[in-house]
Protein backbone atom coordinates (compact mmCIF):
# COMPACT_ATOMS: atom_id res chain seq x y z
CA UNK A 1 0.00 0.00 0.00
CA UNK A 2 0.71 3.85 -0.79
CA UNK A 3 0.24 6.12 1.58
CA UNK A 4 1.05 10.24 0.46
CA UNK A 5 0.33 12.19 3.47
CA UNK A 6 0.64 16.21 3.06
CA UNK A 7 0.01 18.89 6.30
CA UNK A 8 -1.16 22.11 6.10
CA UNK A 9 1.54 24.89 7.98
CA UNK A 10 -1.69 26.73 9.79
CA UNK A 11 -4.05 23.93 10.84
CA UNK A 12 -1.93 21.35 10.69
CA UNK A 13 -4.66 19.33 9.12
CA UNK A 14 -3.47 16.54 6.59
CA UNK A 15 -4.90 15.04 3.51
CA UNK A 16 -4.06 11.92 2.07
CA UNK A 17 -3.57 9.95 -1.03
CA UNK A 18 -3.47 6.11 -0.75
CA UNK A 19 -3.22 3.42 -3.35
CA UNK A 20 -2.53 -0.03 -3.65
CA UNK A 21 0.94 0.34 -5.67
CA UNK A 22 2.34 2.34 -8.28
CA UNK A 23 0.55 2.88 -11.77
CA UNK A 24 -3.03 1.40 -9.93
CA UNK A 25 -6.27 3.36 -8.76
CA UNK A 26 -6.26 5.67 -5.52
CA UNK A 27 -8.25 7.51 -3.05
CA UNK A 28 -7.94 10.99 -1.67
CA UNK A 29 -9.08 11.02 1.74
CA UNK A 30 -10.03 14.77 3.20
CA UNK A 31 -8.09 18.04 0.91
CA UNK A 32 -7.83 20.54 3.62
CA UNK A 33 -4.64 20.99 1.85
CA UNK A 34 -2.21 21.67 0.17
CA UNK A 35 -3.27 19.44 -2.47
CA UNK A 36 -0.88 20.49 -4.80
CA UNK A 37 1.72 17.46 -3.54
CA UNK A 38 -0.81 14.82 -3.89
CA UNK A 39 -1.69 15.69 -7.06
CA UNK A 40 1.83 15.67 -8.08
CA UNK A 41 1.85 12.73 -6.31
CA UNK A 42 -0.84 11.07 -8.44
CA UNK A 43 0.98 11.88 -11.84
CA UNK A 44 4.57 10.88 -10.36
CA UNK A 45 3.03 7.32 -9.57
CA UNK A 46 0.91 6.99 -12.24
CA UNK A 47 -2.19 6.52 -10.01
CA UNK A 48 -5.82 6.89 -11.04
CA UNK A 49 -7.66 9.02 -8.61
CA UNK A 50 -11.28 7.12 -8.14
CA UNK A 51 -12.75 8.78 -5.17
CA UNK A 52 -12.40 11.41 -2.73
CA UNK A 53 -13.79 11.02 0.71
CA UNK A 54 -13.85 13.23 3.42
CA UNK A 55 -14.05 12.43 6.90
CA UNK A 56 -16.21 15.20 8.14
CA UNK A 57 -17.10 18.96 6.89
CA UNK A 58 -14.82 20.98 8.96
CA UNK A 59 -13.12 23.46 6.38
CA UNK A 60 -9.92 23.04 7.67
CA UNK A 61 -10.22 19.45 5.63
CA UNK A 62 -11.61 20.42 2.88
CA UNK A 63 -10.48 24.00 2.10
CA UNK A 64 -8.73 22.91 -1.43
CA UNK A 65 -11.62 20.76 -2.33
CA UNK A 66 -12.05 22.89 -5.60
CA UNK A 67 -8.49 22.35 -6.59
CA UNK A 68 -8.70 18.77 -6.72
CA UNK A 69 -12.36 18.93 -8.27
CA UNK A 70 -10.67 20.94 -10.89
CA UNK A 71 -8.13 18.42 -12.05
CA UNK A 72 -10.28 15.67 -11.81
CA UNK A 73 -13.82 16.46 -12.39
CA UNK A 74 -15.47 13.45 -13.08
CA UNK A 75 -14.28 12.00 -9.98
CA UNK A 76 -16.84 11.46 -6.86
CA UNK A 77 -16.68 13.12 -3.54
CA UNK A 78 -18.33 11.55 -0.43
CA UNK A 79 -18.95 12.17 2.77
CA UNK A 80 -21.42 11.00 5.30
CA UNK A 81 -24.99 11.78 4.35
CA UNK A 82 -25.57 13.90 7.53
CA UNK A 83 -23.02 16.62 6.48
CA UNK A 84 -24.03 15.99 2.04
CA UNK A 85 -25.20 19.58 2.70
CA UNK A 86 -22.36 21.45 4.42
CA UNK A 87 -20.22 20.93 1.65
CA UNK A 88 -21.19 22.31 -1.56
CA UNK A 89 -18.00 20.27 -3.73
CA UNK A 90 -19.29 17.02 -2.81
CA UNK A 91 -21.11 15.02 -5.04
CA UNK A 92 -22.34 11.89 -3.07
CA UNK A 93 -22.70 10.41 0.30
CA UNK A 94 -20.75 7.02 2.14
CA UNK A 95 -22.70 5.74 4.77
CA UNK A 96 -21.43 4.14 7.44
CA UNK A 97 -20.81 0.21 6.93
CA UNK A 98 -20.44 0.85 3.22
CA UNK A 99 -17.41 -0.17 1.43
CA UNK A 100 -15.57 1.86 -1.42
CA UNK A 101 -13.64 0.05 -3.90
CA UNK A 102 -10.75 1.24 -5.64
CA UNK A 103 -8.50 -1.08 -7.44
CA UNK A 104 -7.12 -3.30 -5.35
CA UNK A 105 -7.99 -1.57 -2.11
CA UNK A 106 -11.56 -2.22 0.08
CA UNK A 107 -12.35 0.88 2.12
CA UNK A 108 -14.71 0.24 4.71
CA UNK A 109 -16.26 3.87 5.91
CA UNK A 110 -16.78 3.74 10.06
CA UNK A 111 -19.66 5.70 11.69
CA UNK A 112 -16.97 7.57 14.43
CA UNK A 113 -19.45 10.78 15.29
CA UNK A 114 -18.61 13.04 18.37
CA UNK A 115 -16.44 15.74 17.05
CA UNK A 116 -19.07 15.88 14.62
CA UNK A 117 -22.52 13.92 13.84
CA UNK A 118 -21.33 12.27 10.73
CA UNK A 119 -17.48 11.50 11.28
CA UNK A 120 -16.35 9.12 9.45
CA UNK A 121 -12.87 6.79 10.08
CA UNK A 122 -11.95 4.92 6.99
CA UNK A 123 -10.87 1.71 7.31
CA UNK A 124 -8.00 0.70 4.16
CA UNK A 125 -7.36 -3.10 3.85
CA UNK A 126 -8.08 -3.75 7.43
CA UNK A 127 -4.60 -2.35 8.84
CA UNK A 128 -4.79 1.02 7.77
CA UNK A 129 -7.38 3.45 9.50
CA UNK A 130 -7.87 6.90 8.92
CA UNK A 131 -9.64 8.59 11.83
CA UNK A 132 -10.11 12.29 10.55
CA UNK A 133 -10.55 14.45 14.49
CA UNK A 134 -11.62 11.65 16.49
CA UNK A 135 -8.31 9.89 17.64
CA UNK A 136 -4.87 11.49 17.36
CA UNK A 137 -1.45 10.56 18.34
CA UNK A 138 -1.29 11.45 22.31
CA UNK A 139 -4.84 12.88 22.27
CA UNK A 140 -8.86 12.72 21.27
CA UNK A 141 -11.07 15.09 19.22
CA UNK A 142 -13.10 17.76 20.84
CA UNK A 143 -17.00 18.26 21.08
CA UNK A 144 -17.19 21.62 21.21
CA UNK A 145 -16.40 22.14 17.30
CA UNK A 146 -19.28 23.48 14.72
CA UNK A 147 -21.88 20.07 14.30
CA UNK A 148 -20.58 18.13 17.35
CA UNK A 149 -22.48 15.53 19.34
CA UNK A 150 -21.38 14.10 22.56
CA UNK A 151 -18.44 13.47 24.66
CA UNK A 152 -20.49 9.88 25.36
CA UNK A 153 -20.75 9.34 21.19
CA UNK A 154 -16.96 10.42 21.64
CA UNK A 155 -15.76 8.12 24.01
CA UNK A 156 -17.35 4.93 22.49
CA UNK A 157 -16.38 5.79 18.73
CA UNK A 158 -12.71 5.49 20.48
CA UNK A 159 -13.17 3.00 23.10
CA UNK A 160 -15.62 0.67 21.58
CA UNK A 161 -14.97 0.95 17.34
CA UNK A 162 -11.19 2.13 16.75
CA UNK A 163 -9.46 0.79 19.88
CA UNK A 164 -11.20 -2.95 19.09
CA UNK A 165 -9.02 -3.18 15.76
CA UNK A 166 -6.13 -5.08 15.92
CA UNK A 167 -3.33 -3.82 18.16
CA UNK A 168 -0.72 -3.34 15.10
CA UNK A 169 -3.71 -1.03 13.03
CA UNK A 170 -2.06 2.33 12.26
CA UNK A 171 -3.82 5.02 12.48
CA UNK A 172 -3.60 8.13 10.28
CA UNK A 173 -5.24 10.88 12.03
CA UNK A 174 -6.96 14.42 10.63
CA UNK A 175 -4.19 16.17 12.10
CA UNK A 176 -0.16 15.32 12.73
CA UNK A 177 1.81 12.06 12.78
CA UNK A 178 0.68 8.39 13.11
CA UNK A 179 0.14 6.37 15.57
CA UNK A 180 -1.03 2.96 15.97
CA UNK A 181 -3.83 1.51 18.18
CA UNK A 182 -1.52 -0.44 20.27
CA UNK A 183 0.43 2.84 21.20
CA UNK A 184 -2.89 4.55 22.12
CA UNK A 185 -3.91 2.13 24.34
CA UNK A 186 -0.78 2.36 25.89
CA UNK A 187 0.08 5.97 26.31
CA UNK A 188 -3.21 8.19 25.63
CA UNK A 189 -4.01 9.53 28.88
CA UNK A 190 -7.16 9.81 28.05
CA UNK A 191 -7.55 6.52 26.98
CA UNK A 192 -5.74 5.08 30.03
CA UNK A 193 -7.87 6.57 32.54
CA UNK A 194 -10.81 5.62 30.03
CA UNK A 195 -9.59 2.17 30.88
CA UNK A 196 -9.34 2.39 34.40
CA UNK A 197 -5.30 1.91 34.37
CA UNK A 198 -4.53 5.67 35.84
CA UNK A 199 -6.77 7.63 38.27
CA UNK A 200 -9.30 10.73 37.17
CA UNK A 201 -8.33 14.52 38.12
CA UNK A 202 -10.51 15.65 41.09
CA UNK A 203 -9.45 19.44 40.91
CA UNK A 204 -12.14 22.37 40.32
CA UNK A 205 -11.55 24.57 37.66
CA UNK A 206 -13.63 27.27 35.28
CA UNK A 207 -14.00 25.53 32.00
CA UNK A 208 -15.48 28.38 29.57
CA UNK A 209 -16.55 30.55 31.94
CA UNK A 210 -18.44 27.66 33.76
CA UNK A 211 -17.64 25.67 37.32
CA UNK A 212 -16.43 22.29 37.01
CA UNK A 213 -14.19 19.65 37.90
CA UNK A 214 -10.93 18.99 35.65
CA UNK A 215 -10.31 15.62 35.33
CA UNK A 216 -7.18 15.52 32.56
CA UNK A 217 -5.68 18.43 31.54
CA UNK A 218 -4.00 16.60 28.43
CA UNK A 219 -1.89 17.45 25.81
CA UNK A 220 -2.86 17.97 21.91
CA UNK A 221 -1.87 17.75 18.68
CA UNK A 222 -0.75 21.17 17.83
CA UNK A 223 1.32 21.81 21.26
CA UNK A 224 -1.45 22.64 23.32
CA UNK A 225 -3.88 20.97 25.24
CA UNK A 226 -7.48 19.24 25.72
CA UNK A 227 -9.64 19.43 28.64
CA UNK A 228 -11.67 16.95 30.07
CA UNK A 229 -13.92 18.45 32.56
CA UNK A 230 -16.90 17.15 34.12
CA UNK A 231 -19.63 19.65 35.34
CA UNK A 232 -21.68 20.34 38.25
CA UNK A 233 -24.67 17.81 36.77
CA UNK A 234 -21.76 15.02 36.01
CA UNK A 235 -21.84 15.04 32.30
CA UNK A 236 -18.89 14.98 31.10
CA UNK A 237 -17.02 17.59 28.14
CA UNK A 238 -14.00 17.47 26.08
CA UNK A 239 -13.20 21.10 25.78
CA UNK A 240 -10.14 23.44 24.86
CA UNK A 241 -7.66 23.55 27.17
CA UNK A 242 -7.10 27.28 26.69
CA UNK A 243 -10.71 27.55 27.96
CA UNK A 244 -9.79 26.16 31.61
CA UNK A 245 -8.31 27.73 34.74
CA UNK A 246 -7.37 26.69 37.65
CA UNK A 247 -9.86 27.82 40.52
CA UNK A 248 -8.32 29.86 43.33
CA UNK A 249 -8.08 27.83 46.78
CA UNK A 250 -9.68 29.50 49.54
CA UNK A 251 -7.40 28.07 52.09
């Protein structure tokens, strides 16, 4: 298998090309951009471009969407049915459990919703799986971004659909380097408190402009960090970490 992988400098959002081997048929997964490479890419290799799909609407994945619709015209772009309408260059929908041929490659497209209602992971020749802004290296998506859901749908999508693949799966996520699911298991701390190995956070905090209780204070992709916070009700939140602070002891 090919895998291209480009990442833009700003959002630090990557697109992908994959194919089964030189001079065969291939995929673009999200074009947040630059496209450019990939589409050098495709005429360096040889490689006929079948499909585009995109894991979710957010622009910041498909910002050079018209670029690559302009090269290749005639080729579909799909994206879960529930976001068909937030993004006026695509031409079709991939519902979940539905599998995309291209060649020699079988892409299986995985109903991963939290960060948004219709996320999608794509799933390449079972060992390969692409999770757009659920799962990251070191860290999770967030549910505070434009068309969320829950942190609940959040949690499972990781817990119970991407972390049950095989432990040597790698994972190519919407934003920064790879991982695999056997390293995320391993060293997410959200994940390992999600799996009971290290303890919650007890400390109160504001988390946007709101009481509640921080229970990780993790870091993300980009250098930063993600909040988990649970509030006075006990729901729980993934939530910027630039929106928490520390509350003030009154000792």
């Amino acid at each position: 298998m090919l895998i291209e992988r480009v990442m833009s400098d700003g959002w630090l959002s990557n697109a992908y090309v994959v194919a089964d081997e030189p001079g065969a048929s291939a995929v673009m997964i999200d074009a947040g951009g630059p496209v450019a490479p990939l589409l050098a890419f495709l005429r360096r290799e040889q490689l006929t471009l079948t499909h585009v799909l995109l894991t979710h609407h957010h622009h910041d994945h498909v910002a050079e969407l018209d670029a690559v619709r302009e090269a290749f015209p005639d080729v579909p772009v799909l994206i879960h049915p529930l976001e068909r309408e937030l993004v006026p260059g695509a031409t079709g929908t991939l519902s979940p459990g539905e599998t995309v041929r291209s060649g020699g490659l079988s892409i299986v497209a995985i109903h991963t919703p939290g960060h948004t209602a219709g996320m999608l992971s794509l799933l390449v020749g079972g060992t390969d799986v692409f999770t757009g802004d659920t799962l990251f290296k070191g860290s999770v998506g967030g549910v505070r971004a434009p068309g969320h859901t829950t942190y609940s749908d959040l949690r499972s999508s990781i817990m119970d659909t991407l972390l049950k693949l095989p432990p040597a799966t790698r994972i190519h996520p919407g934003h920064t380097e790879p991982t695999t699911v056997a390293e995320e298991l391993e060293h997410n701390r959200f994940v390992r408190i999600w799996r009971g190995v290290d303890p919650e956070g007890s400390e109160p905090c504001t988390a946007m402009g709101e009481p509640a209780t921080l229970i990780l204070l993790g870091d993300d992709y980009d250098g930063g960090h993600k909040a988990w916070v649970r509030w006075p009700d006990g729901s729980d939140d993934i939530v910027p970490g630039s929106q928490v602070t520390a509350t003030p002891s009154t000792d």
